[in-house]
Protein backbone atom coordinates (compact mmCIF):
# COMPACT_ATOMS: atom_id res chain seq x y z
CA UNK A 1 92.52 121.49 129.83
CA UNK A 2 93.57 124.05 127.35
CA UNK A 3 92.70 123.46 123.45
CA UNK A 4 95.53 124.74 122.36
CA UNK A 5 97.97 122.52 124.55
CA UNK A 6 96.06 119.08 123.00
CA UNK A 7 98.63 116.87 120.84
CA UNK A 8 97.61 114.28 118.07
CA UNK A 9 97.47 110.83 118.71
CA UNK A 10 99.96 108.98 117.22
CA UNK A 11 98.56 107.71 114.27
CA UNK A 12 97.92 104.45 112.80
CA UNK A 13 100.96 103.15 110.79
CA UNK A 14 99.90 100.25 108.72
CA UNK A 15 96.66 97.74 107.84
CA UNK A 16 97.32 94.48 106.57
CA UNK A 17 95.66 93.79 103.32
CA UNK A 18 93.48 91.13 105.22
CA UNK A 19 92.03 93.54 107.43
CA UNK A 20 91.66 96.10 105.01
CA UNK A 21 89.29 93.53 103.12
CA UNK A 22 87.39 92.57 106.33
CA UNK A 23 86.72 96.32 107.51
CA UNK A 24 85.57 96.96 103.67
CA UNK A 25 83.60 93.75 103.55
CA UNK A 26 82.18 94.79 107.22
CA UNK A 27 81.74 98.51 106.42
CA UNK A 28 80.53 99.10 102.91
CA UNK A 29 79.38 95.40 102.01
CA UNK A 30 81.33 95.02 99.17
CA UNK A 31 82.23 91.60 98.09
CA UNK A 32 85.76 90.70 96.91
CA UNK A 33 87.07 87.82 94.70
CA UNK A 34 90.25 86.82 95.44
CA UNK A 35 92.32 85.91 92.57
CA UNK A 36 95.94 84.80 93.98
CA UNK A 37 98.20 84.95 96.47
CA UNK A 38 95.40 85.87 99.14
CA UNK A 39 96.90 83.01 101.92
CA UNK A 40 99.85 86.29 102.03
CA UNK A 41 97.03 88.79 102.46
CA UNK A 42 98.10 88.95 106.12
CA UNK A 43 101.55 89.41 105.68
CA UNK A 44 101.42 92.80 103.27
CA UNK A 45 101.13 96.09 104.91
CA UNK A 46 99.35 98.65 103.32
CA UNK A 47 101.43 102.48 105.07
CA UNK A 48 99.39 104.93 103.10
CA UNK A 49 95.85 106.02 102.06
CA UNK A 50 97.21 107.45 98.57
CA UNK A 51 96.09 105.13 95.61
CA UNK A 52 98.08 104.05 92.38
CA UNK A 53 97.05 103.32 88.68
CA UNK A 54 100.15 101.53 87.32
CA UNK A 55 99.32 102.51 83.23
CA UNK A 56 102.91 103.65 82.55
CA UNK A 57 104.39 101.19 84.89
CA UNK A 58 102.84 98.73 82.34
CA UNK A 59 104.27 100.30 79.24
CA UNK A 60 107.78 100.18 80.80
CA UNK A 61 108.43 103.01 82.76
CA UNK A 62 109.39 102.37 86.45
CA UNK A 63 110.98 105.93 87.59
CA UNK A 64 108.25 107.14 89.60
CA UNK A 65 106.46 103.99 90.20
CA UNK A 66 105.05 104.41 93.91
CA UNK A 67 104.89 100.58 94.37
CA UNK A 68 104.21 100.98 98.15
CA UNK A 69 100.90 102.24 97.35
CA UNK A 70 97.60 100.02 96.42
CA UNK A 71 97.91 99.50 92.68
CA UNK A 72 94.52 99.41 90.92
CA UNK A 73 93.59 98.24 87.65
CA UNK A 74 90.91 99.32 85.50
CA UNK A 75 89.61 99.22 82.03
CA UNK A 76 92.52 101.29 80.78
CA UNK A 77 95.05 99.49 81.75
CA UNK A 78 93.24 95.57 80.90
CA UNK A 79 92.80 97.07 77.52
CA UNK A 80 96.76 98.36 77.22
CA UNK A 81 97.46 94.54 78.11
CA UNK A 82 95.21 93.00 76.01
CA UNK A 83 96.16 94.67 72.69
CA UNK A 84 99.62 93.08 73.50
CA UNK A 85 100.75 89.68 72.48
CA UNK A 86 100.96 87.03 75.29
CA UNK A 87 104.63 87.41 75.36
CA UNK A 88 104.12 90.32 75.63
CA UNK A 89 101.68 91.23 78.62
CA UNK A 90 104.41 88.78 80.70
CA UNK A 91 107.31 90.81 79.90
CA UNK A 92 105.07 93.71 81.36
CA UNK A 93 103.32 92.57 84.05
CA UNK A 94 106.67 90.74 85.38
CA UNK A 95 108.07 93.59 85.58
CA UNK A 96 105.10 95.13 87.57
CA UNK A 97 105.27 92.54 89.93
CA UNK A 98 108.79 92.23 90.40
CA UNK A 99 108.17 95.77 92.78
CA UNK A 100 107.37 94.81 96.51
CA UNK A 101 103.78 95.59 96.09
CA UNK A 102 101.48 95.16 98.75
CA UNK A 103 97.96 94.70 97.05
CA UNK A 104 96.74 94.53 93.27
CA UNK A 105 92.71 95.35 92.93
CA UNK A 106 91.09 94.68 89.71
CA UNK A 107 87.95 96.75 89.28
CA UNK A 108 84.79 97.00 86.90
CA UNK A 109 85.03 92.61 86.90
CA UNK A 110 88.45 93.15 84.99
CA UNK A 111 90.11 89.81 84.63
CA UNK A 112 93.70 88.69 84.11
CA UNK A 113 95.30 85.72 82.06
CA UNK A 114 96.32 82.88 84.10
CA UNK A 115 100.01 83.08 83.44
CA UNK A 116 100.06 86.48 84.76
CA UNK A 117 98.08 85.59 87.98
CA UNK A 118 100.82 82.69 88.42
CA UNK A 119 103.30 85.81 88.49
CA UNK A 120 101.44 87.06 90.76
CA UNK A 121 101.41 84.39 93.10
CA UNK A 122 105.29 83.59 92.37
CA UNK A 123 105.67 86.71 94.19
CA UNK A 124 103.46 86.70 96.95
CA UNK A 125 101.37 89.69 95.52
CA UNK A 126 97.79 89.54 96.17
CA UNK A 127 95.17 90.44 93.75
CA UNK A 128 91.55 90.56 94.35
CA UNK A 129 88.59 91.36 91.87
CA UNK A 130 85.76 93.48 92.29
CA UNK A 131 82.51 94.62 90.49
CA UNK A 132 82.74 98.31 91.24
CA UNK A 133 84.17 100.63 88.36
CA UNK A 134 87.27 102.23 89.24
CA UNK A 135 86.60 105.74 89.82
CA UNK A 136 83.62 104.63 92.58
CA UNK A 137 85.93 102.07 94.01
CA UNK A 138 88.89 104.19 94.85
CA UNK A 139 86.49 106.67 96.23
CA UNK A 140 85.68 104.68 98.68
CA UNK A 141 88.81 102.94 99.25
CA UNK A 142 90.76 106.42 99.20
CA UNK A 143 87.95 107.54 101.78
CA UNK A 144 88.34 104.63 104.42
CA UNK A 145 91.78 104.99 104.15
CA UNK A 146 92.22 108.67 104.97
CA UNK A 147 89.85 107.57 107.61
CA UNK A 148 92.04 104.39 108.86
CA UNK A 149 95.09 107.07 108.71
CA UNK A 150 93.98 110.10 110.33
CA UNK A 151 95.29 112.62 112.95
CA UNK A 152 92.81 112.48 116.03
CA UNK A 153 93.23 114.33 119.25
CA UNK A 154 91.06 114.05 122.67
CA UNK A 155 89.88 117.05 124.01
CA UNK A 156 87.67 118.03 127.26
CA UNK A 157 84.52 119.29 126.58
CA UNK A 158 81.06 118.72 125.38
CA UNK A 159 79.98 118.65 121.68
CA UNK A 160 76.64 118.92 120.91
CA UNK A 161 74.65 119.49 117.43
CA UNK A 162 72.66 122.93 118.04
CA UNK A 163 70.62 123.91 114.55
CA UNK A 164 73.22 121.33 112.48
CA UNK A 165 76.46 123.35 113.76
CA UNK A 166 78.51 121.74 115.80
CA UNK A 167 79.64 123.16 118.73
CA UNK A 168 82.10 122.51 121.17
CA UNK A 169 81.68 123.76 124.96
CA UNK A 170 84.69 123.98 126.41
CA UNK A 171 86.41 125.72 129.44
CA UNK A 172 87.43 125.18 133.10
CA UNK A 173 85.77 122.35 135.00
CA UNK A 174 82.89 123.11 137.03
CA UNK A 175 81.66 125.79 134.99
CA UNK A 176 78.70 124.16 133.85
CA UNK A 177 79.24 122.84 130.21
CA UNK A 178 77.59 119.63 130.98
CA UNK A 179 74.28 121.39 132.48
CA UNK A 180 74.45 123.97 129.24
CA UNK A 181 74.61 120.76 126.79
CA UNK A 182 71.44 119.33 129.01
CA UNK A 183 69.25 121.99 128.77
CA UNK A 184 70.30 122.00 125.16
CA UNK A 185 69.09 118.52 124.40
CA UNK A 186 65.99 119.07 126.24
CA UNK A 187 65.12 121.66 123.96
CA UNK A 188 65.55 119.70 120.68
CA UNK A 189 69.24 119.77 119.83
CA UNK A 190 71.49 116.52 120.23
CA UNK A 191 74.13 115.41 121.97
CA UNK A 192 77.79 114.74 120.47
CA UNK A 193 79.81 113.77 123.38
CA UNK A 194 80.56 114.85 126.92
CA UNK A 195 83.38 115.00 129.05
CA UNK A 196 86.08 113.26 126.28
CA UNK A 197 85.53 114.65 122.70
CA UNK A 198 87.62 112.54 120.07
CA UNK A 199 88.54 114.54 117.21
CA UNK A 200 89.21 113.34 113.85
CA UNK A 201 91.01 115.20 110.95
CA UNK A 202 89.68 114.09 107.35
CA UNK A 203 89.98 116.27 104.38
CA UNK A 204 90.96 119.42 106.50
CA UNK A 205 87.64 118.97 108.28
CA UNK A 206 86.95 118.08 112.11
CA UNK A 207 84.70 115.66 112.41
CA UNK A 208 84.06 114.88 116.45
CA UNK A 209 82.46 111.61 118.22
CA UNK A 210 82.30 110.34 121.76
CA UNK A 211 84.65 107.33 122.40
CA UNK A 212 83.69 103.91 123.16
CA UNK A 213 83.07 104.12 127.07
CA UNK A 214 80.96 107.81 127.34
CA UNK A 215 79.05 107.36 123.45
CA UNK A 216 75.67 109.08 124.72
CA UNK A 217 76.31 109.06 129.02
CA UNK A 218 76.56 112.46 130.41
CA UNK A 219 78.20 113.29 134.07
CA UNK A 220 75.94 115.80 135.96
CA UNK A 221 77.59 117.32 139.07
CA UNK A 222 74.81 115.99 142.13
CA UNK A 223 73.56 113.85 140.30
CA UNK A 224 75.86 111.72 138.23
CA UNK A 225 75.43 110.17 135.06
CA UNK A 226 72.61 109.86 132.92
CA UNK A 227 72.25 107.81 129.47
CA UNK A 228 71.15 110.92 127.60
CA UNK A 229 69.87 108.15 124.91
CA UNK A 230 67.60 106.27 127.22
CA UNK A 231 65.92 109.28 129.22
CA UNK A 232 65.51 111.68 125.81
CA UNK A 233 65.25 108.90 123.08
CA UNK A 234 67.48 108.77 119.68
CA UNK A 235 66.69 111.91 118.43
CA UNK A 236 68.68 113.41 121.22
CA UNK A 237 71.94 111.98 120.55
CA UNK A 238 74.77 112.29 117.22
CA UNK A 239 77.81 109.75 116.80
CA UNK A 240 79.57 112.21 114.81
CA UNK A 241 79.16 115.67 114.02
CA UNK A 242 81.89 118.23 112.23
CA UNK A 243 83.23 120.72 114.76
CA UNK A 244 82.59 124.18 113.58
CA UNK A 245 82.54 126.65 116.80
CA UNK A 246 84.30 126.39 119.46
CA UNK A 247 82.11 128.25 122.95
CA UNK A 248 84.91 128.63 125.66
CA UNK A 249 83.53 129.69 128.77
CA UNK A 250 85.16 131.84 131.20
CA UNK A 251 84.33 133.31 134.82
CA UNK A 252 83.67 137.34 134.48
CA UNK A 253 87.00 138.03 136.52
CA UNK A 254 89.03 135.92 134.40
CA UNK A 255 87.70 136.99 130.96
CA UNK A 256 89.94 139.31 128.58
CA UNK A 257 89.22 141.48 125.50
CA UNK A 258 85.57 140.70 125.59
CA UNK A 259 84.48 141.04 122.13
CA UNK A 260 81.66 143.99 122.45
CA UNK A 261 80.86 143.82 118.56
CA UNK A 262 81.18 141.02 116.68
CA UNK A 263 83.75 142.49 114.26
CA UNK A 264 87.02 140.78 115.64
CA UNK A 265 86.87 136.83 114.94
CA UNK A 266 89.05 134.59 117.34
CA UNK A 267 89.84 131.38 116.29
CA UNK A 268 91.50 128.19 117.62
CA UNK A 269 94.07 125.95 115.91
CA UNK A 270 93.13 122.21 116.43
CA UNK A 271 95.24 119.48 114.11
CA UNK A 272 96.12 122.47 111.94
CA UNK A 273 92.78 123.92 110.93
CA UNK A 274 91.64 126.71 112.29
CA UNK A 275 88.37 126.51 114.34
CA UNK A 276 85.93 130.02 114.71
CA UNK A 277 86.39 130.54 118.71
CA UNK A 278 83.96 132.96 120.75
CA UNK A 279 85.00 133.54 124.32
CA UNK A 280 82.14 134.10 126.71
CA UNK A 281 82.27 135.47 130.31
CA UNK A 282 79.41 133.59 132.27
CA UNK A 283 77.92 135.37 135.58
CA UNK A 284 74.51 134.91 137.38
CA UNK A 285 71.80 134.57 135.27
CA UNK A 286 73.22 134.36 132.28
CA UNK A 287 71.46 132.11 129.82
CA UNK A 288 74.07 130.44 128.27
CA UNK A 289 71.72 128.42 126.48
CA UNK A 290 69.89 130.65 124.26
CA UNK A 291 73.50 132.14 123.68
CA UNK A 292 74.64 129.05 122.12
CA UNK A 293 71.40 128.70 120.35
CA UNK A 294 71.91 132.52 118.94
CA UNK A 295 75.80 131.58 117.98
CA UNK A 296 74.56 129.03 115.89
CA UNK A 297 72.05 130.76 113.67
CA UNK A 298 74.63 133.77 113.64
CA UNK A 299 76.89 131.18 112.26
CA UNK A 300 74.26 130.09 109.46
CA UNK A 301 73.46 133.54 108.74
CA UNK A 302 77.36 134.07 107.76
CA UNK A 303 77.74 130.97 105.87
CA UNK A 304 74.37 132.48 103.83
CA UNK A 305 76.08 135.95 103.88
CA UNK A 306 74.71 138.09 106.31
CA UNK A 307 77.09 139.66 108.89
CA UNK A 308 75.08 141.28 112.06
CA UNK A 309 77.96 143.31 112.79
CA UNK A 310 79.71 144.22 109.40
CA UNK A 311 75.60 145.43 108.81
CA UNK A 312 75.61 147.88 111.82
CA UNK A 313 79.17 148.72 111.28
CA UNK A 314 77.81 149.79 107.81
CA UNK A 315 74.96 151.68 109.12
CA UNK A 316 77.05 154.02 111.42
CA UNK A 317 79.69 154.94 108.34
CA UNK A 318 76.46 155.31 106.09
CA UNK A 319 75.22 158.05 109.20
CA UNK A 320 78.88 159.69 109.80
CA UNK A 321 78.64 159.87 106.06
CA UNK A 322 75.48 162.22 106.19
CA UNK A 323 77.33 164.67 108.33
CA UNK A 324 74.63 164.74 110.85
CA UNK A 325 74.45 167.39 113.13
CA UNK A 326 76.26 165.98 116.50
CA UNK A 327 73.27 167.98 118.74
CA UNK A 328 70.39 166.34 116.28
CA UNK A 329 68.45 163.78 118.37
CA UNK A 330 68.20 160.48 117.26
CA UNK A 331 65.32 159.60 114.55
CA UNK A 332 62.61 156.33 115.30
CA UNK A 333 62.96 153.38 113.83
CA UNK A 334 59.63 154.14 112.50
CA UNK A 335 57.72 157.30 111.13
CA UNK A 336 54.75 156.62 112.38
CA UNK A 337 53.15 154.73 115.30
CA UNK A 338 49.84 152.95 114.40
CA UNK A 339 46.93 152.34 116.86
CA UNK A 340 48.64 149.97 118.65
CA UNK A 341 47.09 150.20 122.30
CA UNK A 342 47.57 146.50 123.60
């Protein structure tokens, strides 16, 4: 199955507010107070992972008040309301609340006068308290959104953690990416997923997992499946790792434009972000292994800033530079050979 044919999975389109406090409450173990209107919790839909601090909806103006979004209130905007008169703080927060707003979160154990709670629950908005200060709590509300909201995609292959890059195997079935990502567990590096890779897009970054049904079981042609977890132990095994190369193997006759020098870099669009791609013909005896080993520490050594093949290429300008003599044999690597009889 071709990468560049996968589509994204329709995403989700909305969270009720009661969920959205259970999945926090189950995820992150952070406690919420509710303060009114929760019994409509399950009835308000939250449609986007984007965040709002209503400060100048509170002084009065409404223009570009994004009321579909989670409104939070923090210090700032407690103290704006508490330096106005009672009458006051109604006239603004009624007309906060007269916008179809789907949750109000009080942060940093921010509390609200009764009479504007009682607006509040005259409109069926619910608010809920918590301890966290606002900039950590949208954080990590912003972040489980974007998480809830995602783009994913499926793709066949095999993911697998090699060095702390993650790399996904992919290709043709039958050509062996299962057997590669075996042999690479068995020599230290962990297992992602095989088969089914479930790609998630967060922050521009890939982040891949197994799904439900194949999280750590691997299909070996002969043999059948094996719990990779079970036989190797939990050191052999990731539930999520961020997809950084993509290894597509190829049969010899059906390989193209083999790269011969490192200098031309491929890559793959997946969800719109483009993913380093190295195409590699596989024939008899081939260790495809130790290649995806080696593609993995080339991979750190460009992140760190070394480039194998912008070096050479370097080298051979540096020497074409020196106007060497074309019939001038080639000079050692070394001057001079030591007593090295062994």
């Amino acid at each position: 199955m071709p990468i560049k044919n996968q589509e994204a999975i329709p995403i989700r389109e909305n969270i009720q507010v009661s969920q959205l406090i259970e999945k926090f409450k189950e995820r992150l173990q952070i406690e919420f107070e509710p303060c009114a209107a929760e019994s409509n919790s399950e009835n308000k839909l939250i449609t986007e992972a984007d965040l709002h601090r209503p400060g100048l909806a509170l002084a009065g103006y409404v223009d570009l008040f994004t009321h579909q979004r989670i409104q939070v209130i923090g210090n700032t905007e407690c103290n704006f309301l508490n330096n106005l008169s009672l009458d006051e703080q109604s006239e603004a927060f009624g007309k906060l609340v007269s916008f179809d707003i789907p949750v109000i979160f009080l942060t940093d154990n921010n509390t609200l006068d009764k009479r504007l709670l009682k607006k509040a629950e005259d409109k069926k908005i619910p608010v809920y308290k918590t301890e966290l200060e606002t900039t950590k709590f949208m954080f990590l509300l912003r972040d489980f959104l974007e998480d809830y909201f995602a783009l994913q995609t499926m793709l066949h292959g095999t993911m697998v953690d090699v060095y702390g890059i993650g790399i996904l195997i992919s290709g043709k079935s039958g050509l062996g990416k299962s057997e590669v990502a075996l042999d690479l567990v068995e020599r230290g590096h962990r297992l992602v997923s095989d088969d089914v890779v479930m790609l998630t897009k967060k922050s521009n970054v890939l982040l891949a997992s197994a799904t439900e049904m194949n999280k750590h079981f691997m299909e070996i042609r002969g043999l059948g499946i094996v719990d990779v977890m079970s036989m190797f132990g939990i050191r052999a095994i990731r539930y999520q790792k961020r997809l950084e190369v993509v290894l597509e193997l190829s049969l010899w006759e059906d390989a193209e434009n083999i790269n011969r020098t490192g200098l031309d870099h491929d890559t793959v669009e997946i969800l719109g972000t483009k993913i380093p791609l190295i195409h590699l013909p596989i024939t008899p005896g081939k260790n495809i292994t130790v290649i995806a080993e080696v593609i993995a520490m080339n991979y750190l050594l460009k992140h760190y800033g070394y480039d194998a093949a912008k070096a050479f290429q370097s080298k051979i300008k540096s020497h074409i530079a020196n106007k060497k003599s074309r019939t001038e044999m080639p000079r050692r690597a070394i001057e001079y050979f030591e007593g090295d009889f062994e």
